[in-house]
C-alpha atoms as a PDB file:
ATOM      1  CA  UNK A   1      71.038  87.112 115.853  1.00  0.00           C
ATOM      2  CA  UNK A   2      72.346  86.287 112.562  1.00  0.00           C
ATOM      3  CA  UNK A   3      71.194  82.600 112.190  1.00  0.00           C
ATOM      4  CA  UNK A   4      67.803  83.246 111.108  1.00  0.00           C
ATOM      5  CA  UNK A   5      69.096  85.144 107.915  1.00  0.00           C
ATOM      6  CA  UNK A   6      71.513  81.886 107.509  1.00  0.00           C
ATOM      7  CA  UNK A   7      69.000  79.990 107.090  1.00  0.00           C
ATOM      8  CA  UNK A   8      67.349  81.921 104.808  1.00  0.00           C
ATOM      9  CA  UNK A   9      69.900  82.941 102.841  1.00  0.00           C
ATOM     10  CA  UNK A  10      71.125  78.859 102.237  1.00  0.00           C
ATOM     11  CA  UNK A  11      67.014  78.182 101.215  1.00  0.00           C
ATOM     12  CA  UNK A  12      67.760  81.245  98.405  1.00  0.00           C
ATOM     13  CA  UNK A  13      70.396  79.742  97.418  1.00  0.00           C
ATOM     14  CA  UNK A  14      68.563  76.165  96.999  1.00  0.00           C
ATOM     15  CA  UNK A  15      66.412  78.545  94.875  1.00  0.00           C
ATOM     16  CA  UNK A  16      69.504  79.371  92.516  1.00  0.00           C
ATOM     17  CA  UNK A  17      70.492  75.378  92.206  1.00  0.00           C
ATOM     18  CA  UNK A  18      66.964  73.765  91.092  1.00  0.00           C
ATOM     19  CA  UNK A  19      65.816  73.893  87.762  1.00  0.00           C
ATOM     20  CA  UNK A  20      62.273  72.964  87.737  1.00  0.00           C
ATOM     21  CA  UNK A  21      58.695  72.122  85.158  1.00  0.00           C
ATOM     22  CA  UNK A  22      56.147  74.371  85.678  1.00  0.00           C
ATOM     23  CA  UNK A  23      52.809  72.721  85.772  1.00  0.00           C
ATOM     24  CA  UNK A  24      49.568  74.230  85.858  1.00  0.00           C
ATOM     25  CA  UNK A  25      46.358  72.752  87.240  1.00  0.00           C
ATOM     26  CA  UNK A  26      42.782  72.951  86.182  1.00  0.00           C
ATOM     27  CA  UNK A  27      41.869  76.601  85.907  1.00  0.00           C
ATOM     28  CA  UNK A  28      44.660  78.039  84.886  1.00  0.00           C
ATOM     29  CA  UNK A  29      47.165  78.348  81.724  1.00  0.00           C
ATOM     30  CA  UNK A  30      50.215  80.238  81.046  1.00  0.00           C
ATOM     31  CA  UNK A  31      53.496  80.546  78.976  1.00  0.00           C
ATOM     32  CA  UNK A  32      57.153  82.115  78.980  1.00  0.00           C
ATOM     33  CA  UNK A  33      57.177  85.448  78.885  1.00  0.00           C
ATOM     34  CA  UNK A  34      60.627  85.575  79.526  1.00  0.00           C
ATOM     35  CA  UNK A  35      63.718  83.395  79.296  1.00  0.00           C
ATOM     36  CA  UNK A  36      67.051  84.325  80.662  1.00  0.00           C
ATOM     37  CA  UNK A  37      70.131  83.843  78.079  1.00  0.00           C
ATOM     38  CA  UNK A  38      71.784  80.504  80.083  1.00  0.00           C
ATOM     39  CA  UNK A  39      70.384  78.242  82.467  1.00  0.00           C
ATOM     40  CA  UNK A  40      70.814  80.601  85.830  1.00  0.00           C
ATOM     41  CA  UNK A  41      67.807  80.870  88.112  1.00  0.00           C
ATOM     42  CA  UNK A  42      65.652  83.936  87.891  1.00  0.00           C
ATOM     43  CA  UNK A  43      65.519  84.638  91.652  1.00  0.00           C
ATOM     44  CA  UNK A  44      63.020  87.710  91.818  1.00  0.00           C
ATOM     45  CA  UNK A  45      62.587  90.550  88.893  1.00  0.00           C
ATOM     46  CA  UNK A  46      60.481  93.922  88.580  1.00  0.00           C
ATOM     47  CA  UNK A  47      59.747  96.583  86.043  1.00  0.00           C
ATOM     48  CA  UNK A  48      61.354  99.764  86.550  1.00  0.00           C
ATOM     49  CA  UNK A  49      59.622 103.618  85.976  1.00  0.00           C
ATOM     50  CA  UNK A  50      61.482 103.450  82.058  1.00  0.00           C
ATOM     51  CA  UNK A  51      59.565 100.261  81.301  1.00  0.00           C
ATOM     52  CA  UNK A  52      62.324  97.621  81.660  1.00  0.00           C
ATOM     53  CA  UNK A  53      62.420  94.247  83.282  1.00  0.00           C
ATOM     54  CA  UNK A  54      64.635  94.178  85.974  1.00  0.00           C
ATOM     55  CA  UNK A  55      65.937  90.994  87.359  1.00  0.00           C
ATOM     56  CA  UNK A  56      68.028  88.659  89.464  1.00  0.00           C
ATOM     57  CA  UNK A  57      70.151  85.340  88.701  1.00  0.00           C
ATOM     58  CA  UNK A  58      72.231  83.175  90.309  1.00  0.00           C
ATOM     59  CA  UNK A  59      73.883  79.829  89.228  1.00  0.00           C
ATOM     60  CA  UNK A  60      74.666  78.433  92.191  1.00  0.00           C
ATOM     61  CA  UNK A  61      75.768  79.384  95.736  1.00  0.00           C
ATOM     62  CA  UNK A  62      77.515  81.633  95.960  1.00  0.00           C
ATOM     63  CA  UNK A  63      76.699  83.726  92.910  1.00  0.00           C
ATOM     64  CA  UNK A  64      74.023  86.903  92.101  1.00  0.00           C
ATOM     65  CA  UNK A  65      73.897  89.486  88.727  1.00  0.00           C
ATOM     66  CA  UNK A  66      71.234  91.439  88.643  1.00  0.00           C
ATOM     67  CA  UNK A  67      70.225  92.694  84.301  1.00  0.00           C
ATOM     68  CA  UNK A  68      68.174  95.371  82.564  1.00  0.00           C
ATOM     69  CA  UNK A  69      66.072  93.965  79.579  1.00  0.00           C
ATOM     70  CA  UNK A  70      64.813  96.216  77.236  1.00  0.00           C
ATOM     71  CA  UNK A  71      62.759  93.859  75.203  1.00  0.00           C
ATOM     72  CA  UNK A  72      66.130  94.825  72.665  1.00  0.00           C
ATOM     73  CA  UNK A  73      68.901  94.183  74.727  1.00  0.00           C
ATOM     74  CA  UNK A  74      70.354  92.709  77.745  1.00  0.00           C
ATOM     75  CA  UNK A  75      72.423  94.655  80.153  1.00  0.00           C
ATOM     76  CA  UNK A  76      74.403  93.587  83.663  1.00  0.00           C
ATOM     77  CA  UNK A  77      74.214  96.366  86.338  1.00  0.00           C
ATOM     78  CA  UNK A  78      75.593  94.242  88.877  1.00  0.00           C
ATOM     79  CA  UNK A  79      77.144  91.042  89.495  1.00  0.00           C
ATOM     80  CA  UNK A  80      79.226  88.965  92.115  1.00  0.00           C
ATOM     81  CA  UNK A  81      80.209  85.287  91.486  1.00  0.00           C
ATOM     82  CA  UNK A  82      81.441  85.579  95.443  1.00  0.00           C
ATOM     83  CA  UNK A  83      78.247  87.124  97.214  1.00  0.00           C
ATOM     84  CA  UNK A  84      75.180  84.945  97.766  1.00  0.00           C
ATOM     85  CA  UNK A  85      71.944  85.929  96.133  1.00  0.00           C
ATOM     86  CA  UNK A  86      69.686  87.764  97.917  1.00  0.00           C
ATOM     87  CA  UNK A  87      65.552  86.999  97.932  1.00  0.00           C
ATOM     88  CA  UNK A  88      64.425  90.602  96.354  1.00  0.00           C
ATOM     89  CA  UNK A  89      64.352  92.894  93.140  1.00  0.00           C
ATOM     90  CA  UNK A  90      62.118  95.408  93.869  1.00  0.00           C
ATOM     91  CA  UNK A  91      60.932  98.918  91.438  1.00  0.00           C
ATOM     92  CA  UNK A  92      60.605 102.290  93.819  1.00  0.00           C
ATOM     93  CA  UNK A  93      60.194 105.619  92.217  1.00  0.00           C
ATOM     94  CA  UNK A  94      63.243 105.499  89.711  1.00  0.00           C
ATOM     95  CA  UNK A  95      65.374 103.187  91.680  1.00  0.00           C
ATOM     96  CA  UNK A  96      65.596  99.570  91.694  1.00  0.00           C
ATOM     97  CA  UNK A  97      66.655  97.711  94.593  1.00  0.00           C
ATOM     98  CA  UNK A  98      68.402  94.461  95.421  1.00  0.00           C
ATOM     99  CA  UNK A  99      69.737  92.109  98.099  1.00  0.00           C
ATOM    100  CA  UNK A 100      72.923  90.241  98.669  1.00  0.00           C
ATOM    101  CA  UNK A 101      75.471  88.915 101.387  1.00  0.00           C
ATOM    102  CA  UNK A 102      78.846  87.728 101.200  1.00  0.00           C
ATOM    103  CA  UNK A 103      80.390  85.054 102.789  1.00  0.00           C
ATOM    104  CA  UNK A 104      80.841  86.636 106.472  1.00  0.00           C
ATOM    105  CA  UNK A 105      77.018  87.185 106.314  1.00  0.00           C
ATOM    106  CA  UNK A 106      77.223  90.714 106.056  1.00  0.00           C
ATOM    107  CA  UNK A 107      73.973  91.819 104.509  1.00  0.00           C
ATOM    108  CA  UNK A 108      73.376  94.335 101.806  1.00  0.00           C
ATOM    109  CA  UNK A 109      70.319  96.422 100.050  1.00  0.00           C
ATOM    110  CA  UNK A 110      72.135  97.571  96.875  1.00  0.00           C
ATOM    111  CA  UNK A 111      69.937 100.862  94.815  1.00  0.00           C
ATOM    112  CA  UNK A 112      70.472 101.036  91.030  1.00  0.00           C
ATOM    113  CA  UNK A 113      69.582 104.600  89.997  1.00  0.00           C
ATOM    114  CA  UNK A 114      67.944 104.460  86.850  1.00  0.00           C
ATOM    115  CA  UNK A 115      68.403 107.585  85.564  1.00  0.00           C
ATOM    116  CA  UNK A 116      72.288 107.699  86.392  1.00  0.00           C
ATOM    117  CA  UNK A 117      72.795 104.192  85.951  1.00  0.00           C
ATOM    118  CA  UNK A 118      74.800 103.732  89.442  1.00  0.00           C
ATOM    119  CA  UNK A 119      74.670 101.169  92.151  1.00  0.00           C
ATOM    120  CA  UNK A 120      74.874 102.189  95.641  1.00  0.00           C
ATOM    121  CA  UNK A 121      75.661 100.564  98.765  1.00  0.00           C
ATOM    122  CA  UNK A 122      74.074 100.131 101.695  1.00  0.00           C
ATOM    123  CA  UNK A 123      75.602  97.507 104.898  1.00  0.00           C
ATOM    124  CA  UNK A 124      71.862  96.427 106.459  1.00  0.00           C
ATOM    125  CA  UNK A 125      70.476  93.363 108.098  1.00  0.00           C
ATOM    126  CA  UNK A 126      67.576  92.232 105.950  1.00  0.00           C
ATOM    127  CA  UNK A 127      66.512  89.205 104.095  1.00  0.00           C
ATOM    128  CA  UNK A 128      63.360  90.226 101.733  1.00  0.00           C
ATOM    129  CA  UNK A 129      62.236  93.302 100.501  1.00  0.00           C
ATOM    130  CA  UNK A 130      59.208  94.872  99.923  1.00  0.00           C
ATOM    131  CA  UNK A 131      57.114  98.266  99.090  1.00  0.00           C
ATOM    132  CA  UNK A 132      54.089 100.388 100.177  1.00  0.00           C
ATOM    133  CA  UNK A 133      54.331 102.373  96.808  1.00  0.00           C
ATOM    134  CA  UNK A 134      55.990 104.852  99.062  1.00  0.00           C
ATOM    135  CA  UNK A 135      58.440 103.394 101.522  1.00  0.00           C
ATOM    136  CA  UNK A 136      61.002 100.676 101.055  1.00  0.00           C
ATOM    137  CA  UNK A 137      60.858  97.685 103.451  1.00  0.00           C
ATOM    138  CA  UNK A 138      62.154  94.938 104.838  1.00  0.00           C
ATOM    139  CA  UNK A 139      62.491  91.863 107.196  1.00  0.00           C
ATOM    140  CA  UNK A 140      65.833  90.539 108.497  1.00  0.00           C
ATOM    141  CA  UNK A 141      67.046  89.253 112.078  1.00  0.00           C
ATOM    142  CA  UNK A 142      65.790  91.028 114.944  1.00  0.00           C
ATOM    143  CA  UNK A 143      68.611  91.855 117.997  1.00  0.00           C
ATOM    144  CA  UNK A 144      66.693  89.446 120.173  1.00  0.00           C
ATOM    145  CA  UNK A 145      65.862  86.755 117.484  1.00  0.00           C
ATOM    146  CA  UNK A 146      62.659  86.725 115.314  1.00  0.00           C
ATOM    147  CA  UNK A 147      62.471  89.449 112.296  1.00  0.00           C
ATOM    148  CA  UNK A 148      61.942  92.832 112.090  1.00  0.00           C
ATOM    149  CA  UNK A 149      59.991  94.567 110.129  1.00  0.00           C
ATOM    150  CA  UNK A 150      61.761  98.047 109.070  1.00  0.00           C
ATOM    151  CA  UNK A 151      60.753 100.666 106.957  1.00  0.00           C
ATOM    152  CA  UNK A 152      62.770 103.241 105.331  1.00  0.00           C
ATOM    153  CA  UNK A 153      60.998 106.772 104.242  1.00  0.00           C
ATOM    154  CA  UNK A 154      61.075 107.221 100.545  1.00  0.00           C
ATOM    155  CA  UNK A 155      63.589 104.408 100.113  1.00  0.00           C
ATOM    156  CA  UNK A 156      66.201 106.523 101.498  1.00  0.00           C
ATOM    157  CA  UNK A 157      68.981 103.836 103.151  1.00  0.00           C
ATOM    158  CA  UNK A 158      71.121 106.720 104.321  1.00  0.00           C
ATOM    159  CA  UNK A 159      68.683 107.719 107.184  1.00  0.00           C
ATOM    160  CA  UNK A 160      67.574 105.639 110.276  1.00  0.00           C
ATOM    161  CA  UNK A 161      64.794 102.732 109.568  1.00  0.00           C
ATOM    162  CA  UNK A 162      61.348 102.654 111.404  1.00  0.00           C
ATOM    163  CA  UNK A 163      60.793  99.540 112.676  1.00  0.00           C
ATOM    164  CA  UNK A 164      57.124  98.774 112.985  1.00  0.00           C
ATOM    165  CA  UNK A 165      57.685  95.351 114.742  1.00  0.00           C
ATOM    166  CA  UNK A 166      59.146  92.216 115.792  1.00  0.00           C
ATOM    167  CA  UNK A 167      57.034  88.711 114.537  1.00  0.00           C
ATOM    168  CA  UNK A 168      59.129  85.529 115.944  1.00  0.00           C
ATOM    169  CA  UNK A 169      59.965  82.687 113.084  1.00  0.00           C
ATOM    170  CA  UNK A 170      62.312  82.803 110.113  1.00  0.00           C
ATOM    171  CA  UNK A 171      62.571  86.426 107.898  1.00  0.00           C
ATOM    172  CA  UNK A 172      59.921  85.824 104.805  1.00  0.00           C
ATOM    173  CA  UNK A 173      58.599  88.126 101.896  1.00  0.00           C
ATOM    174  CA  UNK A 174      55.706  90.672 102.451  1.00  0.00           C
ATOM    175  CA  UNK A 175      53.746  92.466 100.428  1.00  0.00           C
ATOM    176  CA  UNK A 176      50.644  95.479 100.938  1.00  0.00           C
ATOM    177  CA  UNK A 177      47.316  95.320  99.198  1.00  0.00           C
ATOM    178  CA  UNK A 178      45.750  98.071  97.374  1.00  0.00           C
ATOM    179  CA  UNK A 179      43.971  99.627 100.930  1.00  0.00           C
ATOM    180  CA  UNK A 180      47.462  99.715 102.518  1.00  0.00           C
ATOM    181  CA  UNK A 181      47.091  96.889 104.569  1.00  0.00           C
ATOM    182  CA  UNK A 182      50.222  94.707 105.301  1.00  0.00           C
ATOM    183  CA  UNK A 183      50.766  90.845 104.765  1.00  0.00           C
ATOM    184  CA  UNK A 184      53.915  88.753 105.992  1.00  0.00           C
ATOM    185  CA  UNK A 185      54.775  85.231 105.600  1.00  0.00           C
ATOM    186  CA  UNK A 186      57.673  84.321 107.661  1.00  0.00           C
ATOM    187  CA  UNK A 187      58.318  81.268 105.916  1.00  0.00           C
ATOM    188  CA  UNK A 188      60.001  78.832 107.802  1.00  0.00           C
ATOM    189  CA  UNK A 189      59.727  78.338 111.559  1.00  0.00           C
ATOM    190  CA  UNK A 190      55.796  80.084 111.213  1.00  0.00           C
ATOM    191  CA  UNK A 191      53.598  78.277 108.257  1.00  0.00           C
ATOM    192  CA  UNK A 192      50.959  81.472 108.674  1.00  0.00           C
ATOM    193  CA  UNK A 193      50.453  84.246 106.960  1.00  0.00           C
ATOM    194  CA  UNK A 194      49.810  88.009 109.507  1.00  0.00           C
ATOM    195  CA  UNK A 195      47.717  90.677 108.370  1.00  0.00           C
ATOM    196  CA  UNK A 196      47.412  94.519 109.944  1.00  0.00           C
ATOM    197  CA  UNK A 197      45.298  97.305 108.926  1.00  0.00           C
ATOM    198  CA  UNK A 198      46.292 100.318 107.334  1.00  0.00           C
ATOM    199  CA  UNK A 199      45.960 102.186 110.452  1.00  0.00           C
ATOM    200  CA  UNK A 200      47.737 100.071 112.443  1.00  0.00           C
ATOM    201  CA  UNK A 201      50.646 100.328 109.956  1.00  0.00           C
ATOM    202  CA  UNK A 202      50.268 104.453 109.840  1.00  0.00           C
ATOM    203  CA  UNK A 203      50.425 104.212 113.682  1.00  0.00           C
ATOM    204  CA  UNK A 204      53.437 101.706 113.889  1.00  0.00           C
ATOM    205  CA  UNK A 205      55.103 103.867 111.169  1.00  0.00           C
ATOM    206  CA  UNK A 206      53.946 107.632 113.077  1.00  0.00           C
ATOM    207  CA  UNK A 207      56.319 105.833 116.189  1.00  0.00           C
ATOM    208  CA  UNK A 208      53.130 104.170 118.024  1.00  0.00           C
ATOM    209  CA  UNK A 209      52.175 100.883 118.855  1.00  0.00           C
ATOM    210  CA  UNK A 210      54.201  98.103 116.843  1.00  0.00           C
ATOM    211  CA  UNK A 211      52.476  95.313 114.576  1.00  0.00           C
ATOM    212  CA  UNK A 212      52.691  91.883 116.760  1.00  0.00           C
ATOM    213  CA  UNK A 213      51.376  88.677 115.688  1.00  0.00           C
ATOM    214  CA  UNK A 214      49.051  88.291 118.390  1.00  0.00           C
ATOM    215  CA  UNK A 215      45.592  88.716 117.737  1.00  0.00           C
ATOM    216  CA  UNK A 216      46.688  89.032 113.612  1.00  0.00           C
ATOM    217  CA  UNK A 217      46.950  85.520 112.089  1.00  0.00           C
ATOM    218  CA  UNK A 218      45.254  85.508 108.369  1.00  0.00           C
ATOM    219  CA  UNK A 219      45.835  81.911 107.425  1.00  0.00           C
ATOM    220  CA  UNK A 220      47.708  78.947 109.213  1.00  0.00           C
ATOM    221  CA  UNK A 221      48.725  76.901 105.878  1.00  0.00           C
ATOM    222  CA  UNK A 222      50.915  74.353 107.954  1.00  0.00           C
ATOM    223  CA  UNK A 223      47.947  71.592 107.832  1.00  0.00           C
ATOM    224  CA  UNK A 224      47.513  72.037 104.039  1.00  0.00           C
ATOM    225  CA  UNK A 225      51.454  72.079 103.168  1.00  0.00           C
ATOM    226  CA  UNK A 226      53.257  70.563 105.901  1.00  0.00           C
ATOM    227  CA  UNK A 227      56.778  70.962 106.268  1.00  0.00           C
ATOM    228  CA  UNK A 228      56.715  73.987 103.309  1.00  0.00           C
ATOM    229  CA  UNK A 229      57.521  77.681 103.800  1.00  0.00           C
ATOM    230  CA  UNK A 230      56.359  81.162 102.310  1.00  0.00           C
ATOM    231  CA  UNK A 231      58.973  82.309  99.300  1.00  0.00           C
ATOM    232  CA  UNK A 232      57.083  84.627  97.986  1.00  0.00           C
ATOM    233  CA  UNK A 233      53.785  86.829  98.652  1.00  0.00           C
ATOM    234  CA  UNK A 234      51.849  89.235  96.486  1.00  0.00           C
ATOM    235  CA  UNK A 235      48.231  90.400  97.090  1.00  0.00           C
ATOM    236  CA  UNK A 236      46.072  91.878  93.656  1.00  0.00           C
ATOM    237  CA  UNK A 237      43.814  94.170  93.221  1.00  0.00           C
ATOM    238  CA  UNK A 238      40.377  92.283  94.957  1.00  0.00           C
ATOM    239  CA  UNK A 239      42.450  91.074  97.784  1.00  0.00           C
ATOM    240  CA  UNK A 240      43.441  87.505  96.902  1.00  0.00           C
ATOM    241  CA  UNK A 241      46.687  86.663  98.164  1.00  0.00           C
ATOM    242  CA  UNK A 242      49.268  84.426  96.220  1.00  0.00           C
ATOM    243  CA  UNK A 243      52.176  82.951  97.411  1.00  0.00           C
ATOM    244  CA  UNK A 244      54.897  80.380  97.038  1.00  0.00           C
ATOM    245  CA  UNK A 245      55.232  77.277  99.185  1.00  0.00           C
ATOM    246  CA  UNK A 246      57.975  75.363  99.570  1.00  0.00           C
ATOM    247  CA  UNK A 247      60.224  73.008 101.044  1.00  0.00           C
ATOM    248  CA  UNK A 248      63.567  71.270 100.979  1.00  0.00           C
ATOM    249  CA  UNK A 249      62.375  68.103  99.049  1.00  0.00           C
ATOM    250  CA  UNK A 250      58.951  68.544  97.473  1.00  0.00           C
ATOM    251  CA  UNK A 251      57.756  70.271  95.075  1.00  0.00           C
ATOM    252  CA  UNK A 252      56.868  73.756  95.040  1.00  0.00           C
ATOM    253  CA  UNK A 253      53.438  75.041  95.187  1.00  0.00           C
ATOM    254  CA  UNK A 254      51.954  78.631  93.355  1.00  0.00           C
ATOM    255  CA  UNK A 255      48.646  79.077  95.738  1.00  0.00           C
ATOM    256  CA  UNK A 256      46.193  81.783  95.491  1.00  0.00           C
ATOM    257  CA  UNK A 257      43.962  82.414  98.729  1.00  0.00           C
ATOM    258  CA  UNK A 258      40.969  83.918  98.410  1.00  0.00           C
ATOM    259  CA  UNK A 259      40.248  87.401 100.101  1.00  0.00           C
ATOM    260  CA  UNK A 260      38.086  86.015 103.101  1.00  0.00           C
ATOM    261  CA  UNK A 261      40.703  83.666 103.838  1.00  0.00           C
ATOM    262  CA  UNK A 262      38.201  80.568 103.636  1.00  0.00           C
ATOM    263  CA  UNK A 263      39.637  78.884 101.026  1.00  0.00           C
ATOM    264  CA  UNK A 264      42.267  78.205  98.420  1.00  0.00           C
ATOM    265  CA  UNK A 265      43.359  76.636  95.363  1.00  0.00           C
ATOM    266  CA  UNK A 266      47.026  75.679  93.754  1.00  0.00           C
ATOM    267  CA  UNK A 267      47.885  77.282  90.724  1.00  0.00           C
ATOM    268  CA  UNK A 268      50.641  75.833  89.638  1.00  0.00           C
ATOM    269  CA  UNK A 269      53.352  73.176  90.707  1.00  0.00           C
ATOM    270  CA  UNK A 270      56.985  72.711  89.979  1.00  0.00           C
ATOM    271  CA  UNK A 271      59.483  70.144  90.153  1.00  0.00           C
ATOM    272  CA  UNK A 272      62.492  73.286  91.018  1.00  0.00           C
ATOM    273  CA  UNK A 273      62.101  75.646  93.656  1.00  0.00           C
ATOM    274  CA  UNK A 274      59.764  79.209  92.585  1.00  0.00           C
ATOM    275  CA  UNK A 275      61.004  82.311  92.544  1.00  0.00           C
ATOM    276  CA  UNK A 276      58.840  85.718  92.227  1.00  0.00           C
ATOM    277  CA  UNK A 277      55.528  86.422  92.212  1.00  0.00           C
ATOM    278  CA  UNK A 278      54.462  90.012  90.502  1.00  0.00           C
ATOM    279  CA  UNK A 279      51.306  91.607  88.761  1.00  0.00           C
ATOM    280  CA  UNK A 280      51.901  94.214  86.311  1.00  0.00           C
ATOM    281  CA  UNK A 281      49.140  95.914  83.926  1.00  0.00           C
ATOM    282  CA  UNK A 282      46.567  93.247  85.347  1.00  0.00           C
ATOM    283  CA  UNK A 283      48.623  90.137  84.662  1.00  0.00           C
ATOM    284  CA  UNK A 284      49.719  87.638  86.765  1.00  0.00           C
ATOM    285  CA  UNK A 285      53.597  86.206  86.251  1.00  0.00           C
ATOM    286  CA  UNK A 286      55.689  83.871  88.227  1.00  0.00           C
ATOM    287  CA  UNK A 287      59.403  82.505  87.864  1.00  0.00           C
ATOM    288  CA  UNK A 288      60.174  79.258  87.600  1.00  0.00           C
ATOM    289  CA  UNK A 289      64.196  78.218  86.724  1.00  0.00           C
ATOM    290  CA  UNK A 290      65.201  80.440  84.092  1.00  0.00           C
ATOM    291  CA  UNK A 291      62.277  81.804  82.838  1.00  0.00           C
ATOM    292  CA  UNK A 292      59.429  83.926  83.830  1.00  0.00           C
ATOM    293  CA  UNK A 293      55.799  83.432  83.092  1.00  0.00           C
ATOM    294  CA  UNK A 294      52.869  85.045  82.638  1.00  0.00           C
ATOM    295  CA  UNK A 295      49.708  83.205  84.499  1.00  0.00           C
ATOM    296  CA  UNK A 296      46.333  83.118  82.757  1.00  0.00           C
ATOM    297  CA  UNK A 297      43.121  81.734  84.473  1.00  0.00           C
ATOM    298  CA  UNK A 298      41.066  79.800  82.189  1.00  0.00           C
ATOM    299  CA  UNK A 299      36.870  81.046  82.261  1.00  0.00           C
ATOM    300  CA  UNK A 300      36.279  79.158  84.660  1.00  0.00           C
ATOM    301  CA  UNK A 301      38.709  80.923  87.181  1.00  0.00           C
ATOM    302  CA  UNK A 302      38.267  84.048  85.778  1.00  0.00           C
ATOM    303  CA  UNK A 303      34.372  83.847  86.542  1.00  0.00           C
ATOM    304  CA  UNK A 304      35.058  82.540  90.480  1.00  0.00           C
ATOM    305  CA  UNK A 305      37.549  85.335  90.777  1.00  0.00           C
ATOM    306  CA  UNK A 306      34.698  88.361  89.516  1.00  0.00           C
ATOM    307  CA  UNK A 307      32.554  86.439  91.888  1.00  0.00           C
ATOM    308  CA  UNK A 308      34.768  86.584  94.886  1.00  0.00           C
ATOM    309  CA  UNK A 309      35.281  90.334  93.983  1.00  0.00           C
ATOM    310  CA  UNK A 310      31.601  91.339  93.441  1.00  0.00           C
ATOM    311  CA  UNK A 311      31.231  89.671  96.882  1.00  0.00           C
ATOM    312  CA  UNK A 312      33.847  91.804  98.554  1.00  0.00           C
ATOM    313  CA  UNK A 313      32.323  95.224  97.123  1.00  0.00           C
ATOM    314  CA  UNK A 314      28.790  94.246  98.244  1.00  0.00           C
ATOM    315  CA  UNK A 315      29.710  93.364 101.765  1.00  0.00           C
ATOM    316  CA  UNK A 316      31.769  96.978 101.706  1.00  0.00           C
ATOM    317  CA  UNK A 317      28.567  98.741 100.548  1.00  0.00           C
ATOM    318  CA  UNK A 318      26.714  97.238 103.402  1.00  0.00           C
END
């Protein structure tokens, strides 16, 4: 079933096409800590095992490069001015991979070996991509509709995917937190955001009983942004998750939920469409256009968020 990745792919490429004005609200600050060298949308963007930004552009639909930044120099490793961008850049081991389709809909996961400097190819439904540290993943079209949720050992995309289950709704990001449990957003169709255990992942992934949504809703967001889907998804080191909302006509929203779930506030606001969230040496950075910036909660914040945390390690000494 193809048309859910459609979809998706035609909301990425709204991503590519929207130049927006990051605002931030009360609580929290930031500035550019990167700006690409034209006005192309940063799409999504790591940091490699040699230390280098890694990241993906588009100016319009169709169109994807992906570039290594050195902090010296710029490099491409990979562009297409007739594929459409994909919604992932993500750092395994000393590969980077990416996303793109062309304009059949044929989906790929592209690996850039850093060492060699090489791109290979790999011919796979999937829409977003993600990591356990370990394993690559992603989400993409199921057979029967929904999205699947496959994981490939070690990042290897030569050898046959696990798929740990099926969750009806559109294909959105998803992201692990720092106990190995799993989040997924599936964007549009779904305004919630699933959570499983570690072990239930290690038992989907050992060939056992496959992640569902029943019985594993986190948050139902559609009340508080209605008519907005999940972009992005990252979880930090104390459990609070962050994502992006957005729709077709409004702005976008950066949220942070806290780790019980039981409340949330927006970070930051933009007149384009967001692109990646990512934490790296304890900071916080989201993209926004062309740029990429690092997020800084003011005292306040910063004292609510070592609250939250010295909540969560006395309820887990209990």
């Amino acid at each position: 079933m193809k048309l859910q990745n459609v979809v998706a792919a035609s909301f990425v490429a709204t991503l590519a096409t929207a130049p927006g004005a990051l605002t931030f609200n009360p609580g929290y600050g930031g500035s550019a800590f990167y700006t690409h060298t034209n006005s192309d949308s940063v799409i999504s963007y790591d940091w490699g095992s040699d230390g280098k930004l890694y990241y993906m552009t588009s100016a319009g639909f169709p169109d994807v490069a992906v570039w290594q930044q050195d902090g010296a120099s710029i490099n491409s490793i990979y562009s297409n001015s007739n594929n459409f961008v994909g919604a992932s850049v993500v750092a395994l081991n000393s590969s980077i991979y990416f996303n793109d389709s062309d304009t059949s809909n044929n989906q790929f996961i592209r690996r850039y070996d850093i060492g060699a400097g090489t791109v290979a190819t790999s011919a796979l439904t999937n829409f977003a991509l993600g990591t356990d540290g370990t394993n690559l993943l992603s989400t993409g079209s199921a057979a029967g509709g929904g999205t699947d949720i496959l994981s490939y050992a070690n990042g290897d995309l030569l050898t046959a995917s696990i798929n740990l289950g099926t969750v009806n709704g559109f294909s959105g990001p998803i992201a692990f937190d720092s106990s190995g449990n799993l989040f997924y957003a599936p964007g549009f169709g779904d305004a919630s955001i699933y959570r499983w255990s570690a072990a239930e992942v290690s038992t989907a992934l050992a060939g056992g009983q496959q992640l569902t949504a029943t019985g594993n809703l986190w948050y139902d967001y559609s009340s508080d942004f209605a008519g907005a889907g999940a972009t992005s998804l990252l979880v930090d080191d104390v459990g609070e998750v962050y994502i992006t909302v957005t729709d077709f006509v409004s702005p976008s929203n950066f949220v942070r939920f806290d780790s019980d779930a039981l409340g949330f506030d927006v970070v930051a606001s933009s007149t384009g469409r967001l692109g990646e969230i990512r934490i790296r040496e304890g900071e916080l950075f989201v993209s926004d256009g062309n740029q990429i910036f690092n997020v800084v909660p003011e005292p306040s914040a910063m004292l609510l968020s070592l609250i939250s945390a010295s909540a969560v390690l006395l309820r887990r000494r209990r």
